[in-house]
Protein backbone atom coordinates (compact mmCIF):
# COMPACT_ATOMS: atom_id res chain seq x y z
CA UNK A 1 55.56 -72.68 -0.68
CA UNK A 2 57.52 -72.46 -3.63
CA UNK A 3 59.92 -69.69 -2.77
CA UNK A 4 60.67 -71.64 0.86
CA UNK A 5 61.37 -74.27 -1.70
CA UNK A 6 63.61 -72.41 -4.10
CA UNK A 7 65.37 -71.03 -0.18
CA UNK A 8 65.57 -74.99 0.73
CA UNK A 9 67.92 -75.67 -2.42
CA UNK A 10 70.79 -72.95 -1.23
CA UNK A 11 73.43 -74.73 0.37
CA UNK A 12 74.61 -73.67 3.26
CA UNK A 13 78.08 -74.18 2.89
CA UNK A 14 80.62 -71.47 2.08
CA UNK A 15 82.26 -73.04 -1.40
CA UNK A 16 86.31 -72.11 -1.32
CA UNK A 17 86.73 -70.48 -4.02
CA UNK A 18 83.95 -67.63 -2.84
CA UNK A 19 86.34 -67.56 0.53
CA UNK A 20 89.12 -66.75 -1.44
CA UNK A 21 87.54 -64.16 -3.36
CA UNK A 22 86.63 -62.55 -0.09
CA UNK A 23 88.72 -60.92 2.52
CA UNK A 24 89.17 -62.72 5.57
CA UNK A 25 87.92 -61.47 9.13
CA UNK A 26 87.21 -64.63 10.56
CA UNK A 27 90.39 -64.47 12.66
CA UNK A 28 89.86 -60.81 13.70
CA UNK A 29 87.37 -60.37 16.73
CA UNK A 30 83.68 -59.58 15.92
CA UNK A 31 80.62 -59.34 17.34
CA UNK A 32 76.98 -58.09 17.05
CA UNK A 33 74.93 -55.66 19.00
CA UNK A 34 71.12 -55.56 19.02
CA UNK A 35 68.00 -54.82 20.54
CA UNK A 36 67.52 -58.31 23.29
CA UNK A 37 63.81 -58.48 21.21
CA UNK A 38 66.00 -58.51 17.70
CA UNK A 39 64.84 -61.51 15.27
CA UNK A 40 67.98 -61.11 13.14
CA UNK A 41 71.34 -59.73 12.84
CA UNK A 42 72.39 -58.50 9.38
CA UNK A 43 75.29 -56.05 10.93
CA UNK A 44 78.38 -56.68 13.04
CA UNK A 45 81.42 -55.11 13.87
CA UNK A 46 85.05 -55.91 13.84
CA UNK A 47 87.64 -54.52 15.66
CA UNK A 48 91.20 -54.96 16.36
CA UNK A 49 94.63 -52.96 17.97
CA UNK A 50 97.15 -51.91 15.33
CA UNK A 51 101.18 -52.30 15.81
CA UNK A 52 101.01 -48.49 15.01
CA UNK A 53 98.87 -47.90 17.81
CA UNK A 54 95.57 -47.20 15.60
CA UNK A 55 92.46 -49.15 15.40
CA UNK A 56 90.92 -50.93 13.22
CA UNK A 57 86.90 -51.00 13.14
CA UNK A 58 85.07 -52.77 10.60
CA UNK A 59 81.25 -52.57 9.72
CA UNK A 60 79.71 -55.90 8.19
CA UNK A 61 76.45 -56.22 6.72
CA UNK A 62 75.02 -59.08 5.49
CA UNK A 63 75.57 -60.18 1.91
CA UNK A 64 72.26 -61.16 0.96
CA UNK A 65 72.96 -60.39 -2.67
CA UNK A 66 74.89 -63.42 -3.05
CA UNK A 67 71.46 -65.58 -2.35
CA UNK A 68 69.24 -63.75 -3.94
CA UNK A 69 70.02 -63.19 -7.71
CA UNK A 70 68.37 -60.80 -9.96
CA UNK A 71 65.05 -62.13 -10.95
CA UNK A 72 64.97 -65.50 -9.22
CA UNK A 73 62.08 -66.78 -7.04
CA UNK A 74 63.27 -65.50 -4.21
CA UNK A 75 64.10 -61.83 -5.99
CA UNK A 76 60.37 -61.59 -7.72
CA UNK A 77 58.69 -62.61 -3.70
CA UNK A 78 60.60 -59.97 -2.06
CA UNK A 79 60.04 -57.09 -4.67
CA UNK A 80 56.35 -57.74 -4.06
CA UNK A 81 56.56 -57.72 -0.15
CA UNK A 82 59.10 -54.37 -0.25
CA UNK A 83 60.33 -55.04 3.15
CA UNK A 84 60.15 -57.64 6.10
CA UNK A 85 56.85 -56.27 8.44
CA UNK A 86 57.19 -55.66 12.28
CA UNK A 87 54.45 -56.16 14.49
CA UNK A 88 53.82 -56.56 18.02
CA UNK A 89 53.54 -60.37 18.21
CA UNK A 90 56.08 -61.46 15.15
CA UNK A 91 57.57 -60.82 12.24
CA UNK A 92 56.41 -61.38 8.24
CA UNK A 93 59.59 -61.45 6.85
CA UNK A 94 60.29 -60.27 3.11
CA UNK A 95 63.22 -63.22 2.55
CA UNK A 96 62.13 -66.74 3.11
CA UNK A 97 63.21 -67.89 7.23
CA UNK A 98 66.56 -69.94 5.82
CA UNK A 99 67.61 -66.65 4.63
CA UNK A 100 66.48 -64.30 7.15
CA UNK A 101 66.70 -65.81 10.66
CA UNK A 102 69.21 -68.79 9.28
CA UNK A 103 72.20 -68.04 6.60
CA UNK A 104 72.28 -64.38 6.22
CA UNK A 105 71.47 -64.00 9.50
CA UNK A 106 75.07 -63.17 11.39
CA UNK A 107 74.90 -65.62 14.50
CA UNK A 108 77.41 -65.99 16.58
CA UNK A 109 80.01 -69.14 15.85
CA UNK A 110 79.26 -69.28 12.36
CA UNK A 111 81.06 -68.14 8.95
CA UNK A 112 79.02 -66.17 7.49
CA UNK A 113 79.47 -63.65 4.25
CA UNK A 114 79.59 -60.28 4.20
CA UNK A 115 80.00 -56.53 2.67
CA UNK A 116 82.02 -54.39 4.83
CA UNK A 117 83.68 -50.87 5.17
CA UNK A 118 86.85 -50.35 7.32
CA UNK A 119 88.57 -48.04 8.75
CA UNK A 120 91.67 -47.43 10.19
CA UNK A 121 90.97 -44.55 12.83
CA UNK A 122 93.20 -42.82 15.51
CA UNK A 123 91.30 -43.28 19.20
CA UNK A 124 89.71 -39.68 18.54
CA UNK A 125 87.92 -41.32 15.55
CA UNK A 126 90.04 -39.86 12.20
CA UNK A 127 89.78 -42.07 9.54
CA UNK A 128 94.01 -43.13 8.26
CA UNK A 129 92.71 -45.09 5.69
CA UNK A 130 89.53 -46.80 4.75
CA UNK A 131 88.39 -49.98 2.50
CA UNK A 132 85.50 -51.18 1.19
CA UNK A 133 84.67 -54.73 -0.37
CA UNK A 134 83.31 -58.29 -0.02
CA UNK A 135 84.47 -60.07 3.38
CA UNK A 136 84.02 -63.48 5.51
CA UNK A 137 83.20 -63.43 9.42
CA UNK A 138 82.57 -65.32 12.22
CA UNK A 139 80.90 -63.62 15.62
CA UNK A 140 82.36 -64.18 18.66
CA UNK A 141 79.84 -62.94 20.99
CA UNK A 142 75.95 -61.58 20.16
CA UNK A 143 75.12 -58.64 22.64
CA UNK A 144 72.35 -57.13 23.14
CA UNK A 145 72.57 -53.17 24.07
CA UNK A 146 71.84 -53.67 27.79
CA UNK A 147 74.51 -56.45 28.03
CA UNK A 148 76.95 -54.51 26.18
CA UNK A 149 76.36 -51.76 28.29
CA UNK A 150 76.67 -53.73 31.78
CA UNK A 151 79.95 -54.89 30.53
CA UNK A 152 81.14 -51.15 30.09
CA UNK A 153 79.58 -50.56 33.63
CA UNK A 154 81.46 -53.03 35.10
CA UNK A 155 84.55 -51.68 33.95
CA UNK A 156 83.95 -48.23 34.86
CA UNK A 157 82.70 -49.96 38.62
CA UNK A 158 84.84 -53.51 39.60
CA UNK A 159 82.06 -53.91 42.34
CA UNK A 160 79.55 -55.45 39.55
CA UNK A 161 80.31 -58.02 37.53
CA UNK A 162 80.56 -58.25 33.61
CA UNK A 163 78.16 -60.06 31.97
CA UNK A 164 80.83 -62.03 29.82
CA UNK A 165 83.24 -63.08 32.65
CA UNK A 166 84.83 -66.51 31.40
CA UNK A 167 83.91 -66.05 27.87
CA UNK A 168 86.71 -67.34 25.87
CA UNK A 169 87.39 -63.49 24.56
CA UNK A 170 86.05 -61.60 27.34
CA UNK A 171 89.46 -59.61 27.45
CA UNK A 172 89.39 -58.94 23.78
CA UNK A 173 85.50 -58.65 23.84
CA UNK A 174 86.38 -56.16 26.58
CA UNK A 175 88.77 -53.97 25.12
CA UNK A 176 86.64 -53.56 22.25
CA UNK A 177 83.85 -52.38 23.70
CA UNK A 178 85.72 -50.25 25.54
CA UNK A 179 87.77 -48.62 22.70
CA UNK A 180 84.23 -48.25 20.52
CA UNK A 181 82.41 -46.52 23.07
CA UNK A 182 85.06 -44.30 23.28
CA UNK A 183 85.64 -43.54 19.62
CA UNK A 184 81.38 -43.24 19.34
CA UNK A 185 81.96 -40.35 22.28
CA UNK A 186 84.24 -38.82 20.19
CA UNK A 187 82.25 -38.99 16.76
CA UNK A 188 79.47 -37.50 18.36
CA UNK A 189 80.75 -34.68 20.34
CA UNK A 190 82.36 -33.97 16.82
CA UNK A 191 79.18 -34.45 15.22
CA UNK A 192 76.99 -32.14 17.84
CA UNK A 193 80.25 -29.42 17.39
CA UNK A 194 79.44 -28.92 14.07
CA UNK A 195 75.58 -28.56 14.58
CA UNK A 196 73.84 -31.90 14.33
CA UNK A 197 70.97 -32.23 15.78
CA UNK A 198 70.21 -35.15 18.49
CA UNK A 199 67.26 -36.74 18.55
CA UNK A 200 66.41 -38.17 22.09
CA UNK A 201 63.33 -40.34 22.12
CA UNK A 202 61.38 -43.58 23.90
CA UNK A 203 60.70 -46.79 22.34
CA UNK A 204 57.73 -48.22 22.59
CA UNK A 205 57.51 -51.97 23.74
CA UNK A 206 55.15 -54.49 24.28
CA UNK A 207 54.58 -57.48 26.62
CA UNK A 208 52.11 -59.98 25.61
CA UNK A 209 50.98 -62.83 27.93
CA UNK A 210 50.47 -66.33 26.79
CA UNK A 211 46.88 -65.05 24.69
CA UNK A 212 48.54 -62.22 23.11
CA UNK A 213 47.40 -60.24 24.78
């Protein structure tokens, strides 16, 4: 009860002068991609066209670290869980819920701060330049990978429809997806060129009725 306290006190507004310390993505498209089943999002990814014809893809995770100090409350609870815990029927999370599933989570239509590495990369994926530091985002869209990939499919077929049609940045949310997939294509036939090894394997999922069961 105490740390959910000490998590209770954090505000949950950004103050300005952290913005401006920050630098600023909340005007460049971004979005998250998980599993449907996710509880939280702690990565996202921007992305935007360059004048020089480049892209730009950037890689946010969430910056927790400006929550939890060194040695607080919140700090001394999570060292002694060691990570959130999985299981089939819900989650024991190592950060108090306000943290977790709320403020560090990175929801859609919501500022939220972030670390974040990005790169500058021709459409074959070669990295022109690269920065990393502290940034600010806002999500346009959360996808989950099957929605993602029906928007792709749609694309590739105009017979079936996109998932996102009259979203307020379905072209943008588009073209991203597009451009991404193709730069991950690239990346990896790179990757498996210069002998990486690909794992292919099932996950495991479960469906419990109203009992758990």
């Amino acid at each position: 009860p105490h740390v959910d306290a000490a998590a209770e006190e954090i505000p949950l507004e950004i103050p300005a002068d952290t913005i401006a310390l920050r630098r600023d993505f909340r005007d460049i498209l971004t979005h998250t991609i998980d599993p449907k089943d996710a509880k939280d999002f702690d990565d996202a990814l921007s992305w935007q066209k360059l004048p020089n014809g480049n892209i730009e893809v950037g890689v946010h995770i969430a910056d927790v670290s400006y929550y939890v100090t060194p040695h607080s409350i919140i700090d001394e609870e999570a060292v002694q869980r060691a990570t959130s815990v999985y299981l089939v029927d819900r989650t024991i999370p190592m950060l108090p819920e306000r943290l977790s599933n709320g403020i560090c989570s990175l929801v859609p239509n919501e500022d939220r701060l972030t670390f974040g590495a990005v790169f500058e990369m021709t459409e074959k994926g070669e990295i022109v330049n690269e920065w990393f530091g502290r940034t600010i985002i806002h999500s346009a869209k959360r996808f989950y990978y099957e929605e993602a990939q029906a928007v792709l499919d749609a694309v590739a077929d105009p017979s079936k429809k996109s998932p996102i049609l009259g979203h307020k940045f379905e072209r943008a949310l588009t073209d991203s997806l597009i451009s991404l997939d193709k730069t991950a294509k690239e990346l990896r036939k790179a990757r498996l060129a210069n002998g990486a090894i690909a794992f292919e394997a099932e996950e495991v999922r479960f469906e419990l009725d109203e009992k758990g069961k």
